[in-house]
Protein backbone atom coordinates (compact mmCIF):
# COMPACT_ATOMS: atom_id res chain seq x y z
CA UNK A 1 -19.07 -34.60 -82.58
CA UNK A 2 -20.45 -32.48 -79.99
CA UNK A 3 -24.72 -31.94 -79.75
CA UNK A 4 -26.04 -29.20 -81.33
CA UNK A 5 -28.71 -26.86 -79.53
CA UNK A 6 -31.10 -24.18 -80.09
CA UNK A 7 -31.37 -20.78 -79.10
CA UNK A 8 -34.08 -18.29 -79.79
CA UNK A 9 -33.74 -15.36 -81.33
CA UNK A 10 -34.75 -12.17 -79.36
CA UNK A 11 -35.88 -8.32 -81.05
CA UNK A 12 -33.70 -6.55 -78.44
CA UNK A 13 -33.24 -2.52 -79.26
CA UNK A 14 -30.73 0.14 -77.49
CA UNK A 15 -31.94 3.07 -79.91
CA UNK A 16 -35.84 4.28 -80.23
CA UNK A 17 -37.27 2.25 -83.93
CA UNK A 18 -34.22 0.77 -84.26
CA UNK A 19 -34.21 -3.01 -83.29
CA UNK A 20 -32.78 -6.49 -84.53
CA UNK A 21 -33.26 -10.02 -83.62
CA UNK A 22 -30.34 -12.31 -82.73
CA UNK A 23 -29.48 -15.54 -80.63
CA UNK A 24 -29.34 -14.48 -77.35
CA UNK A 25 -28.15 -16.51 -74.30
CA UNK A 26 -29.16 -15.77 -70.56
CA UNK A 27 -26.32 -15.91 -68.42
CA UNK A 28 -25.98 -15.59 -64.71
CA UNK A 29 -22.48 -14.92 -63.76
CA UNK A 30 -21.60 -15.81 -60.05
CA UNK A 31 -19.19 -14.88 -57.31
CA UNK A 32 -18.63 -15.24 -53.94
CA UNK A 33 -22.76 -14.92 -53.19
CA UNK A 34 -22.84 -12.25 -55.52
CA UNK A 35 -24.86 -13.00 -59.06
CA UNK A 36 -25.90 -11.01 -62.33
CA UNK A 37 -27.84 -11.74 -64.92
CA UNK A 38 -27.11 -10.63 -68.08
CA UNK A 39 -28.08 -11.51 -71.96
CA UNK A 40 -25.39 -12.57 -74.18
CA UNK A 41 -24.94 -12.26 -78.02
CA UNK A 42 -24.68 -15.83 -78.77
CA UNK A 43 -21.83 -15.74 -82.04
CA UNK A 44 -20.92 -19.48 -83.08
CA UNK A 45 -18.31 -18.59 -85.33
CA UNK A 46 -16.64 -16.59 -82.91
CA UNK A 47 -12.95 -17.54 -81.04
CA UNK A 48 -13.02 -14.78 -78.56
CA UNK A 49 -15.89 -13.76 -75.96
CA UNK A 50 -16.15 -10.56 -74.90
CA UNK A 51 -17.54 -8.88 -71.74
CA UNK A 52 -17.14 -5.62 -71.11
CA UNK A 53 -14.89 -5.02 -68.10
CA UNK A 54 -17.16 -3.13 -66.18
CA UNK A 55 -19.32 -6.12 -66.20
CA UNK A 56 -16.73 -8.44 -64.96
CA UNK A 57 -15.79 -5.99 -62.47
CA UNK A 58 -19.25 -6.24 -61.25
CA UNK A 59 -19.07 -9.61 -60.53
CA UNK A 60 -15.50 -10.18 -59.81
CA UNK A 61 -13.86 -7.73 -57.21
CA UNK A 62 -10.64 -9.62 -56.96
CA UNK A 63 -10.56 -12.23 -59.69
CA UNK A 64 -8.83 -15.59 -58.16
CA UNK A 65 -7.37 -16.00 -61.67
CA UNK A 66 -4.47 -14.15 -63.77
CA UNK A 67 -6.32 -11.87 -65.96
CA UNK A 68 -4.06 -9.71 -68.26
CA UNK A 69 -4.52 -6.25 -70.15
CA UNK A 70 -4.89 -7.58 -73.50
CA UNK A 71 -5.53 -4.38 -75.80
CA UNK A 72 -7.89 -1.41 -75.74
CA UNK A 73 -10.78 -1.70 -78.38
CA UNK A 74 -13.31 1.99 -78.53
CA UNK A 75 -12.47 3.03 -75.72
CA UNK A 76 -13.12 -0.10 -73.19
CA UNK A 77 -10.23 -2.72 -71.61
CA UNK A 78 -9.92 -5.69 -73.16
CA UNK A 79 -8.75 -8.58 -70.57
CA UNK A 80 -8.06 -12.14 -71.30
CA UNK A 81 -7.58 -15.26 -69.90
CA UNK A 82 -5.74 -18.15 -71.24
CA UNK A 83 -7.77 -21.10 -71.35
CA UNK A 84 -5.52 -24.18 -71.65
């Protein structure tokens, strides 16, 4: 069984009086000397991650790894990569 951690949750708003308070996860994602740091929605129950693709874009120019179109979902590109 794997170790079970703790995250705290965060008030984080995007709208004027309009906030809520969920596990979030600092991430730094790194490339080639470039770095961003971003906060994540940490979702246990979840089998897919999401990033939006301008994010990824931001980090990864020309990813060294096979990413695929997977479907469009409101409006933004949805890539994925297999992970076995």
């Amino acid at each position: 069984m794997l170790e079970g951690r703790k995250f705290p949750f965060i008030e984080r708003s995007n709208t004027p009086d309009v906030s809520s308070t969920m596990p979030y996860l600092p991430l730094s994602l790194t490339y080639n000397h470039r770095s961003l740091e971003v906060m994540a929605l940490l979702d246990t129950g979840a089998s897919v991650n999401v990033l939006p693709y301008e994010l990824v874009r931001t980090v990864v120019r020309n990813p060294p790894l096979s990413l695929s179109l997977w479907w469009v979902m409101v409006g933004y590109a949805a890539l994925t990569h297999p992970t076995n």
